[in-house]
N, C-alpha and C. Protein backbone atom coordinates (compact mmCIF):
# COMPACT_ATOMS: atom_id res chain seq x y z
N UNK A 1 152.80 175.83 150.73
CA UNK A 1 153.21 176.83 151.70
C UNK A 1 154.66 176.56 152.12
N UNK A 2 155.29 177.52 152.22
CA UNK A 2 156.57 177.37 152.39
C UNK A 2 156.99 176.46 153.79
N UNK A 3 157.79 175.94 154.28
CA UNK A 3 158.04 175.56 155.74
C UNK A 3 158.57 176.08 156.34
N UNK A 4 160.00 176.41 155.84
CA UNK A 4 160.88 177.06 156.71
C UNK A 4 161.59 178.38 155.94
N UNK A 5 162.78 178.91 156.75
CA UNK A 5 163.21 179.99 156.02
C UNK A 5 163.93 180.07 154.53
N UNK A 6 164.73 179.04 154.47
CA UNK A 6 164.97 178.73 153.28
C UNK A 6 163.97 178.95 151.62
N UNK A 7 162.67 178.09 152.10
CA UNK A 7 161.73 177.93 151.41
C UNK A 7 160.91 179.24 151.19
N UNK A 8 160.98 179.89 152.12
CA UNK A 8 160.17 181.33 152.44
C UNK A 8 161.30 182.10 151.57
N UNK A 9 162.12 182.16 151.56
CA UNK A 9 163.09 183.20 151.03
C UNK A 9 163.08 183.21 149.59
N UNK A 10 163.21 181.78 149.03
CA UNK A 10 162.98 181.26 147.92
C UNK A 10 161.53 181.62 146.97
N UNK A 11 160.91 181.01 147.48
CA UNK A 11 159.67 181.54 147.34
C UNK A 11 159.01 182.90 147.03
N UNK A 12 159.68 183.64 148.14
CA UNK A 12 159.27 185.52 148.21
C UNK A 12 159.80 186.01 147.05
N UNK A 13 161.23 185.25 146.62
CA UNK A 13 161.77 186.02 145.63
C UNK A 13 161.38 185.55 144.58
N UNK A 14 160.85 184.33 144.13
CA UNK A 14 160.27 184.24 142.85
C UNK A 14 158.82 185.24 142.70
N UNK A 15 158.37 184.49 143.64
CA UNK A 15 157.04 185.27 143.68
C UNK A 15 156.90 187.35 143.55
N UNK A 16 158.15 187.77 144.22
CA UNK A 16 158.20 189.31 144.81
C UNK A 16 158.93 189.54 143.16
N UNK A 17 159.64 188.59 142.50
CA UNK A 17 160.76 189.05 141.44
C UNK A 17 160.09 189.15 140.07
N UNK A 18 159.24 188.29 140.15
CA UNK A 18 158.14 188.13 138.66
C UNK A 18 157.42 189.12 138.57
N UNK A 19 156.18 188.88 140.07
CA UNK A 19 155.20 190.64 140.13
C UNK A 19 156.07 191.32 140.08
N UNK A 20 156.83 191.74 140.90
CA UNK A 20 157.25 193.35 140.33
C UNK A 20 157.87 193.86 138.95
N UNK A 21 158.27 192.60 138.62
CA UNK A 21 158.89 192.90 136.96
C UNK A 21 157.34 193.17 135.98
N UNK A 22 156.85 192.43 135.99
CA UNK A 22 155.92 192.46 135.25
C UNK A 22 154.83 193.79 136.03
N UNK A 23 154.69 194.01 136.56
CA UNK A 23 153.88 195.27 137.34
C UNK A 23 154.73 196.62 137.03
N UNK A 24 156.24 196.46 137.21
CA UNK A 24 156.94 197.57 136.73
C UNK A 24 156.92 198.05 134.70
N UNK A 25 156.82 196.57 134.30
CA UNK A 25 156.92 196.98 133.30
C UNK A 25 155.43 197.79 132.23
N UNK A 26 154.18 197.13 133.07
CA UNK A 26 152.95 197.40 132.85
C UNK A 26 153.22 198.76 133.13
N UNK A 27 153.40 199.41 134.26
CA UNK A 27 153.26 200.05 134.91
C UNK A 27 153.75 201.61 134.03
N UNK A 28 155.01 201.51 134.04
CA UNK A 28 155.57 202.58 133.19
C UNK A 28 155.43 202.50 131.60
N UNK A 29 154.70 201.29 131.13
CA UNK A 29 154.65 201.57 129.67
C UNK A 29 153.11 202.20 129.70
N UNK A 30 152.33 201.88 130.52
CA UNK A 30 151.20 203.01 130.92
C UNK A 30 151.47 204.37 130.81
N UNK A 31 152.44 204.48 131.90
CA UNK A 31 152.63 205.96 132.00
C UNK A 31 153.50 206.25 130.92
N UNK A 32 154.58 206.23 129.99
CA UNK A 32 155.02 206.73 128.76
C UNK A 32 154.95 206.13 127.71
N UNK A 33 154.17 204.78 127.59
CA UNK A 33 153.70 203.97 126.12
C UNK A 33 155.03 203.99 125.63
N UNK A 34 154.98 203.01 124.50
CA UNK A 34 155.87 202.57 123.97
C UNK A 34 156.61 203.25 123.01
N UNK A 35 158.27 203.62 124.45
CA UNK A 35 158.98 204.76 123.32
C UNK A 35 160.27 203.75 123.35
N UNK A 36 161.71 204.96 123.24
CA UNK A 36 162.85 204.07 122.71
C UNK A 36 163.47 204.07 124.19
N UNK A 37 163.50 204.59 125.39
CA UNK A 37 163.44 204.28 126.39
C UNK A 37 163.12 203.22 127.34
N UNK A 38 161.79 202.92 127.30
CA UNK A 38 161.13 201.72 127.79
C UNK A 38 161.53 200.89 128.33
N UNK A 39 162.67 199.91 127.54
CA UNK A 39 163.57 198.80 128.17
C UNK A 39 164.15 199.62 129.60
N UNK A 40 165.18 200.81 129.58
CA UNK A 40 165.79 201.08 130.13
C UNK A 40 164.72 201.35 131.90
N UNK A 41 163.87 202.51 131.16
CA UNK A 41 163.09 202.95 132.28
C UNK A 41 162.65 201.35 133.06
N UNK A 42 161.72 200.03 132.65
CA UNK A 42 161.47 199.17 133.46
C UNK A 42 162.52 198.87 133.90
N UNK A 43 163.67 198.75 133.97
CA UNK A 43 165.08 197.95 134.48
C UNK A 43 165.80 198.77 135.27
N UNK A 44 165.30 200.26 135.30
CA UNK A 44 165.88 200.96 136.30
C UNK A 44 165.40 201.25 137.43
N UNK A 45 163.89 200.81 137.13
CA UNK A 45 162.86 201.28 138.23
C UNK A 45 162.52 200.04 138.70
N UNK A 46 163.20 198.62 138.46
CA UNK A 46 162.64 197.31 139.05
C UNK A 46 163.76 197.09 140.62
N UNK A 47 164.90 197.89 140.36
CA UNK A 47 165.83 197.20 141.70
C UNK A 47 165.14 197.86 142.80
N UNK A 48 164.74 199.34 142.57
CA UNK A 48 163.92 199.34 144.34
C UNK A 48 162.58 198.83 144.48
N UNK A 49 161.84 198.90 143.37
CA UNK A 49 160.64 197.91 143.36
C UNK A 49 160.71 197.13 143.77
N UNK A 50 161.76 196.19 143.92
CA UNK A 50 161.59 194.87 144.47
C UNK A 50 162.14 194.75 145.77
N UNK A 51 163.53 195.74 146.09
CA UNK A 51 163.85 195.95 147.46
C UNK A 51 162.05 196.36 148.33
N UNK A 52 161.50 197.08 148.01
CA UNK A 52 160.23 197.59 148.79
C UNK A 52 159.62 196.42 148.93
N UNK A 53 159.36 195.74 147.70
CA UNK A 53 158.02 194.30 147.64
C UNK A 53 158.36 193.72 148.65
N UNK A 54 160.06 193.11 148.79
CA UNK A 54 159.82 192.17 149.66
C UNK A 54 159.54 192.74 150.73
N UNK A 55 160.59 193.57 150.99
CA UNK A 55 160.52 194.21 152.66
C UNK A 55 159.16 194.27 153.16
N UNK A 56 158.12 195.01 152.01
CA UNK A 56 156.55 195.05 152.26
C UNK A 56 155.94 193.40 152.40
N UNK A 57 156.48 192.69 151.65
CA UNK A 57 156.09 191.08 151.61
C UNK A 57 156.09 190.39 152.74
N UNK A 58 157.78 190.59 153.34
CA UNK A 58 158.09 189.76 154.32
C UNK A 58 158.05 190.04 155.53
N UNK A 59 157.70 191.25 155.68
CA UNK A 59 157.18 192.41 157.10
C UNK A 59 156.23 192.60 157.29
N UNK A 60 155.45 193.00 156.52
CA UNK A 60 154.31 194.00 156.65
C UNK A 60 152.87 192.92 155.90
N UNK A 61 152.71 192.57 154.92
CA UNK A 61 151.74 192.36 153.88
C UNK A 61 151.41 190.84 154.55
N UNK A 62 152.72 189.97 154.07
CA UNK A 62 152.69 188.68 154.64
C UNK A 62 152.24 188.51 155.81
N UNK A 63 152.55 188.95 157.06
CA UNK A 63 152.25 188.54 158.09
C UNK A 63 150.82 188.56 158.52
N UNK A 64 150.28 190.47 158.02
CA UNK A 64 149.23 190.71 157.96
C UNK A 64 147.46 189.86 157.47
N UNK A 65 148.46 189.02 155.96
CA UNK A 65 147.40 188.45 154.70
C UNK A 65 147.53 187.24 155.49
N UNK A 66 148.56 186.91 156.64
CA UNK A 66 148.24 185.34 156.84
C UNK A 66 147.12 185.61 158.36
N UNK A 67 147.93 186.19 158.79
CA UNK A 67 146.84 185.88 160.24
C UNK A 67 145.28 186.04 159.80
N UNK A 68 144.85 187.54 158.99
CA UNK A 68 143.59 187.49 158.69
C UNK A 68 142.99 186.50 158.16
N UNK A 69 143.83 185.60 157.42
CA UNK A 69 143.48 184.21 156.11
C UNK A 69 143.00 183.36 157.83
N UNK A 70 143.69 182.95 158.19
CA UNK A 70 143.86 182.06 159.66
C UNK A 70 142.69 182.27 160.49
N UNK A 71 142.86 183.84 160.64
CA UNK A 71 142.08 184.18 162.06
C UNK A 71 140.24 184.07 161.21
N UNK A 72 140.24 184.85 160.22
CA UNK A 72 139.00 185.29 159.86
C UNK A 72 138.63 184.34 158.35
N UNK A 73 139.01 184.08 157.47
CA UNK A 73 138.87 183.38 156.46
C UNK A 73 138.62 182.11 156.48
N UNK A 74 139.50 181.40 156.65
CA UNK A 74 140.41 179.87 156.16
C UNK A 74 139.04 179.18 157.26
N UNK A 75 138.34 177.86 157.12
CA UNK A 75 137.55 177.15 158.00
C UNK A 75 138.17 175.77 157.72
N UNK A 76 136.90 174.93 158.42
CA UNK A 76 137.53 173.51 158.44
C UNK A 76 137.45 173.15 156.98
N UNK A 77 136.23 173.46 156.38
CA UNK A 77 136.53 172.79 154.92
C UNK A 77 137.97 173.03 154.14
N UNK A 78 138.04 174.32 154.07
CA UNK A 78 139.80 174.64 153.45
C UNK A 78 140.16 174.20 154.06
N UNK A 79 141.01 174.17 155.04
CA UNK A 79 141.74 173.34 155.72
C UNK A 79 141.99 171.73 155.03
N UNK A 80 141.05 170.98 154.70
CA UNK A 80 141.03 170.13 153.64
C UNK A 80 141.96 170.51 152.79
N UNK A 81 141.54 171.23 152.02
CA UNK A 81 141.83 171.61 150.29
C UNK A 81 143.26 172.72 150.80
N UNK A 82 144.03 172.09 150.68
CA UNK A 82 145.33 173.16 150.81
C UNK A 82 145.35 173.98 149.40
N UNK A 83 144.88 173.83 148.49
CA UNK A 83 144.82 175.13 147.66
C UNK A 83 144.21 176.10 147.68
N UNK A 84 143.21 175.90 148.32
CA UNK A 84 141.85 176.94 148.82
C UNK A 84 142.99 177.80 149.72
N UNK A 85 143.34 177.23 150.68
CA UNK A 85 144.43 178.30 151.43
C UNK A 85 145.36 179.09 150.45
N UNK A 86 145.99 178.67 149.95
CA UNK A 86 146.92 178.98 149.31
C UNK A 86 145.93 180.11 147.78
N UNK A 87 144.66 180.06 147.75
CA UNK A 87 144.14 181.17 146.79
C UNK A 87 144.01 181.80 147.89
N UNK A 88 143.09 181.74 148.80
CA UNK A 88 142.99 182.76 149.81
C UNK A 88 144.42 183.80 150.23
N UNK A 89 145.11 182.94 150.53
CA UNK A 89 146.59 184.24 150.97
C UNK A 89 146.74 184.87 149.67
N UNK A 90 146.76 184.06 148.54
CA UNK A 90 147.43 184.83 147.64
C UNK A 90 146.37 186.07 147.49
N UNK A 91 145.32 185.92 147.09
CA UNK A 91 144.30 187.00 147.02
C UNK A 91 144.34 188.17 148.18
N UNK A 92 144.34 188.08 149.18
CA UNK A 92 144.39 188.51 150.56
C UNK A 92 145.84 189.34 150.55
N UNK A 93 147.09 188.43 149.85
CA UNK A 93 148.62 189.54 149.61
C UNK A 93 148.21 190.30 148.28
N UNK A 94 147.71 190.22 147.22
CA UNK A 94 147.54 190.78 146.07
C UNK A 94 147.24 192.31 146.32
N UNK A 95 145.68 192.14 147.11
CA UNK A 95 145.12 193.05 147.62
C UNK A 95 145.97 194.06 148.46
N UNK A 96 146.76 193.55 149.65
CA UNK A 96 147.78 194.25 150.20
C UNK A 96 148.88 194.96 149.50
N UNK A 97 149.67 194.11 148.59
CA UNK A 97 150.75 194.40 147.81
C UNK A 97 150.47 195.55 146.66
N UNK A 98 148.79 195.46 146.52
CA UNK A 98 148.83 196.13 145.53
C UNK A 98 148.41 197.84 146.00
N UNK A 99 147.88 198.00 147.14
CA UNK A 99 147.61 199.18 148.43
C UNK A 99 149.07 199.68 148.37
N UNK A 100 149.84 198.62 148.61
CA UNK A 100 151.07 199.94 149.33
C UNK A 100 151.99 199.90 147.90
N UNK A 101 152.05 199.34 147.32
CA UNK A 101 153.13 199.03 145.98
C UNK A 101 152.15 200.48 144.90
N UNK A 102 151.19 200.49 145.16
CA UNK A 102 150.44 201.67 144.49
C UNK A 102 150.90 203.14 144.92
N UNK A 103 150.89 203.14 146.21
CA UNK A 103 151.00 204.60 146.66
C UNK A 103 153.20 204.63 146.88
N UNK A 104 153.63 203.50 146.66
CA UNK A 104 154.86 203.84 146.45
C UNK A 104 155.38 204.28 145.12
N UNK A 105 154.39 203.80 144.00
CA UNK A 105 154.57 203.84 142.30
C UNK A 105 154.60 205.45 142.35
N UNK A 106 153.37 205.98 143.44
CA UNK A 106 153.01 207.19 142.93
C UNK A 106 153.67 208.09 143.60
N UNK A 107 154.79 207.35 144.76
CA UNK A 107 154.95 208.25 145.51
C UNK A 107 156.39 208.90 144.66
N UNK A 108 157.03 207.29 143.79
CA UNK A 108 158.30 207.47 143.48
C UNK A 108 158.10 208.53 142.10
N UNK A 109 157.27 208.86 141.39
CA UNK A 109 156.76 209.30 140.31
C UNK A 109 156.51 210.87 140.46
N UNK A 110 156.75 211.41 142.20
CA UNK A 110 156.28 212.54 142.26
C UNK A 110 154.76 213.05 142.54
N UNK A 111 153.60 211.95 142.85
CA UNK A 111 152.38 212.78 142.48
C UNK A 111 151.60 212.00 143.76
N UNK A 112 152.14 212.86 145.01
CA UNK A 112 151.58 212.50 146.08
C UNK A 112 150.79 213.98 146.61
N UNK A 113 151.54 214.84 145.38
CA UNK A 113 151.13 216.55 145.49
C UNK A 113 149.85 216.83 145.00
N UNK A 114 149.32 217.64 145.60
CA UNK A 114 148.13 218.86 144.80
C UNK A 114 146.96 217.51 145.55
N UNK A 115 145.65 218.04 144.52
CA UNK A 115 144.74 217.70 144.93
C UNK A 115 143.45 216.78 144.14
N UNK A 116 144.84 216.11 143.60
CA UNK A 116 144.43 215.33 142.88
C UNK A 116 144.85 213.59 142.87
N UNK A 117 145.42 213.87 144.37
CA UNK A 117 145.92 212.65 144.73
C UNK A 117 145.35 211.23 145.08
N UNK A 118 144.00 211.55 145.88
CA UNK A 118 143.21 210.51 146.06
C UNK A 118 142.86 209.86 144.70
N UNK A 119 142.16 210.72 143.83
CA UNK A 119 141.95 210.46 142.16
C UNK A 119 143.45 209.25 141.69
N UNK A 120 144.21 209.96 142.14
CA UNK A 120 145.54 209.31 140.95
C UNK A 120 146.22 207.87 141.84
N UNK A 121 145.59 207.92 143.29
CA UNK A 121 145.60 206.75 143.87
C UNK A 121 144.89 205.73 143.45
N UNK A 122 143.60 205.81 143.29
CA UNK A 122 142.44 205.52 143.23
C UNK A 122 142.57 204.35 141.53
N UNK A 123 142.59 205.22 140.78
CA UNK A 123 142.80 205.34 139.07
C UNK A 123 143.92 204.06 139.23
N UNK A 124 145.11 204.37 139.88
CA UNK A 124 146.67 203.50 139.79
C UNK A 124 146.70 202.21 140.92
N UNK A 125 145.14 202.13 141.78
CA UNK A 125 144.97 201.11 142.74
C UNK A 125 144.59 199.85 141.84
N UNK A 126 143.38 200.82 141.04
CA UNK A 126 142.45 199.41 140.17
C UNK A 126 143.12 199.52 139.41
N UNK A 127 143.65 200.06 138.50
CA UNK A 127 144.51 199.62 137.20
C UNK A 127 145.61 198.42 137.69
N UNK A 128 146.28 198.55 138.55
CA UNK A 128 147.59 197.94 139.26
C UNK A 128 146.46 195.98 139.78
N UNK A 129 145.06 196.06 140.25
CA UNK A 129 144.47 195.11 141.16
C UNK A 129 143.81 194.77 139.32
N UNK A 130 143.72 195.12 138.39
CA UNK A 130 143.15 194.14 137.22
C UNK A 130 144.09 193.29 136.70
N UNK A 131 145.51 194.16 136.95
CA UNK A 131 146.73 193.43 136.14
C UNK A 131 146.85 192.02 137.01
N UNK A 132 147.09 193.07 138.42
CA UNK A 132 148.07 191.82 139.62
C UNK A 132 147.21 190.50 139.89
N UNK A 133 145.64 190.99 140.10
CA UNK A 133 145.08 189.46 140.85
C UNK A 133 144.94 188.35 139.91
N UNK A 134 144.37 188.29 138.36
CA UNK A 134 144.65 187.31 137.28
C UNK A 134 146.29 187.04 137.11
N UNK A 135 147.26 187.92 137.03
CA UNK A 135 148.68 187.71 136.82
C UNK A 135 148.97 186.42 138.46
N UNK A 136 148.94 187.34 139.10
CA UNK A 136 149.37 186.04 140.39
C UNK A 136 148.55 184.66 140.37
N UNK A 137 147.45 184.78 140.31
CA UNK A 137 146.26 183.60 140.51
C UNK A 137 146.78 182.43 139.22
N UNK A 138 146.87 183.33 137.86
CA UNK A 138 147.38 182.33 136.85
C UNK A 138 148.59 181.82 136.37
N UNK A 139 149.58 182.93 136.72
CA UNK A 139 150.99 182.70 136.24
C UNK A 139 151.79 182.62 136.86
N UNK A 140 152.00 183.54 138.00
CA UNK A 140 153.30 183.48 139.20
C UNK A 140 153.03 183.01 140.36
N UNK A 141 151.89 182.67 141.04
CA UNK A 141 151.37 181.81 141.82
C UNK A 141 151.75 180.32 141.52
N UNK A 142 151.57 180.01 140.23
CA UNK A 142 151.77 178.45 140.12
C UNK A 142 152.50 177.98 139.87
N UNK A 143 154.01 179.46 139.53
CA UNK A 143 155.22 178.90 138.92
C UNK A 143 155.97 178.48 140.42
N UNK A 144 155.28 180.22 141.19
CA UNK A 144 156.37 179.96 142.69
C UNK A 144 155.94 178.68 143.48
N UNK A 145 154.74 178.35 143.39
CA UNK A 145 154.40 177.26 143.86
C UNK A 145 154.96 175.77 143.54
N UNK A 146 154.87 175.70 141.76
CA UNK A 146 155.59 174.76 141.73
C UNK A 146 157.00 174.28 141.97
N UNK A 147 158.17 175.82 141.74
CA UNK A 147 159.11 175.53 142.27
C UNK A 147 159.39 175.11 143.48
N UNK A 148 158.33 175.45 144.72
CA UNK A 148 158.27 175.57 146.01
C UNK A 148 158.30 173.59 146.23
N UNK A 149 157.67 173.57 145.57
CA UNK A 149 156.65 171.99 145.73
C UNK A 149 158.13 170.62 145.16
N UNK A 150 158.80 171.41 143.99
CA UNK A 150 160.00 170.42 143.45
C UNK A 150 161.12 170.85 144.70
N UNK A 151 161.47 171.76 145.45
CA UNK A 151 162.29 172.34 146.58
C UNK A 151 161.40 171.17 147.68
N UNK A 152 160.49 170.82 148.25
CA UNK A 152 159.72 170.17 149.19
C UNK A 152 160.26 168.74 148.67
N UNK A 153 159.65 168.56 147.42
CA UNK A 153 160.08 167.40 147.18
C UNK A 153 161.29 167.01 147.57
N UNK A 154 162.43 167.23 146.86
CA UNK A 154 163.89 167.35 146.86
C UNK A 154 164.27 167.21 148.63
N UNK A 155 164.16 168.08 149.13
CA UNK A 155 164.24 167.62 150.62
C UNK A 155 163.69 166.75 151.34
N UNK A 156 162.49 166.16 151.18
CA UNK A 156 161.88 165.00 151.25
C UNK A 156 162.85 163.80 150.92
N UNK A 157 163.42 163.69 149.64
CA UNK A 157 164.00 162.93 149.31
C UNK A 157 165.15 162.35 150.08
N UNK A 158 165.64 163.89 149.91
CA UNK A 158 167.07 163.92 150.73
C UNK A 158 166.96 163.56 151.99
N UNK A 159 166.13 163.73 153.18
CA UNK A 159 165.74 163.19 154.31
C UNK A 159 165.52 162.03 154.14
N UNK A 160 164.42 161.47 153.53
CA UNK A 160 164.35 159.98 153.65
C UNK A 160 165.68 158.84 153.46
N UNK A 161 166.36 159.08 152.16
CA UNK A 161 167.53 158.66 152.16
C UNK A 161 168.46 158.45 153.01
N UNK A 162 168.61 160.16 153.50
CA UNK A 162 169.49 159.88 154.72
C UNK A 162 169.34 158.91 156.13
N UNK A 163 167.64 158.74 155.88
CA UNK A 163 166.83 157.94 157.62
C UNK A 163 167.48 156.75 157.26
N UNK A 164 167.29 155.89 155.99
CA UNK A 164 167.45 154.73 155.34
C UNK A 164 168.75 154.51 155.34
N UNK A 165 169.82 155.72 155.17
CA UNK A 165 171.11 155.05 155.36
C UNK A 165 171.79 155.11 156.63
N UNK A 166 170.77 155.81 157.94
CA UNK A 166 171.10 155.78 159.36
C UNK A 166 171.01 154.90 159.80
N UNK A 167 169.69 154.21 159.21
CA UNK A 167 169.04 152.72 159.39
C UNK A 167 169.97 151.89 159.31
N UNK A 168 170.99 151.49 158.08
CA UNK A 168 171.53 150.48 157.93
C UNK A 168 173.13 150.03 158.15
C-alpha cells in the first residue's frame, strides 16, 4: 500500500497507465477488429482514457473501494495477511473502475442514445469486468506493487543510512 503522496502518485500511474492501455486496446479492437488503423485508434483514444482513470482513481473510485474495504470487508484476520487487503481493494477498484470507465467508453463512442443503452452498458460492463479483474489480479497488480515495494525499499534504505550517519 502506498504511504505517502509520492508513492500514491507513482503507483496510480503505473497501475491507471497499464489498465487503461491494455483495456483501450481490448476495447477498440472489439469494436473494429483488426484493421490498418488499430495502432493509431488505441493511441489516440488512451490520453483521455487515462486523464479520466486517474481522476476517477484518485477521487472518486479510490477513496470509495478503500473505506468500504476498511469499513465493511477487511477483519482482524486480513489485517494479518497484508495481501488479502491489497486483493480486496484491488477487486473492490476493478469493480468500480470498470462501472464508470464502461459508461465513459460508451459515452465517448456516441451510444448513450436510443434504447438500447442499458443493453450496450450491460454487454460493455461484463466484457470490460472478464478482461480487467484476471488482468489486474495477475499482471498489473503485481507489477505496480512490486515497483511500489522496490520504491519502499529504497527509502527505507535511504532513511536508515541517513539515522546511522546522524548517529555518528
Amino acid at each position: 500500500m502506498p504511504r505517502n503522496l509520492k508513492e500514491e502518485v507513482v503507483f496510480t500511474a503505473i497501475m491507471a497507465g497499464l489498465m487503461v492501455f491494455v483495456m483501450t486496446a481490448y476495447n477498440v479492437t472489439l469494436a473494429q477488429g483488426f484493421s490498418n488503423g488499430l495502432v493509431m485508434a488505441i493511441l489516440s483514444g488512451y490520453p483521455l482514457g487515462l486523464f479520466v482513470a486517474i481522476i476517477l482513481d484518485l477521487l472518486v473510485v479510490g477513496p470509495i473501494a478503500k473505506r468500504l474495504a476498511f469499513k465493511y470487508i477487511i477483519n482482524d484476520y486480513m489485517r494479518k495477511r497484508v495481501v488479502l487487503i491489497g486483493i480486496t481493494i484491488s477487486v473492490l477498484m476493478v469493480l468500480g473502475m470498470v462501472t464508470c470507465m464502461s459508461l465513459f467508453g460508451i459515452a465517448v463512442e456516441g451510444e448513450l442514445s436510443g434504447s438500447h443503452v442499458l443493453a450496450t452498458y450491460g454487454h460493455t460492463w461484463i466484457f470490460n469486468l472478464i478482461v480487467a479483474l484476471p488482468l489486474q489480479l495477475i499482471i498489473v497488480g503485481p507489477i505496480a506493487r512490486g515497483v511500489l515495494g522496490k520504491m519502499q525499499r529504497a527509502t527505507a534504505n535511504t532513511e536508515s543510512a541517513a539515522a546511522m550517519n546522524e548517529e555518528e
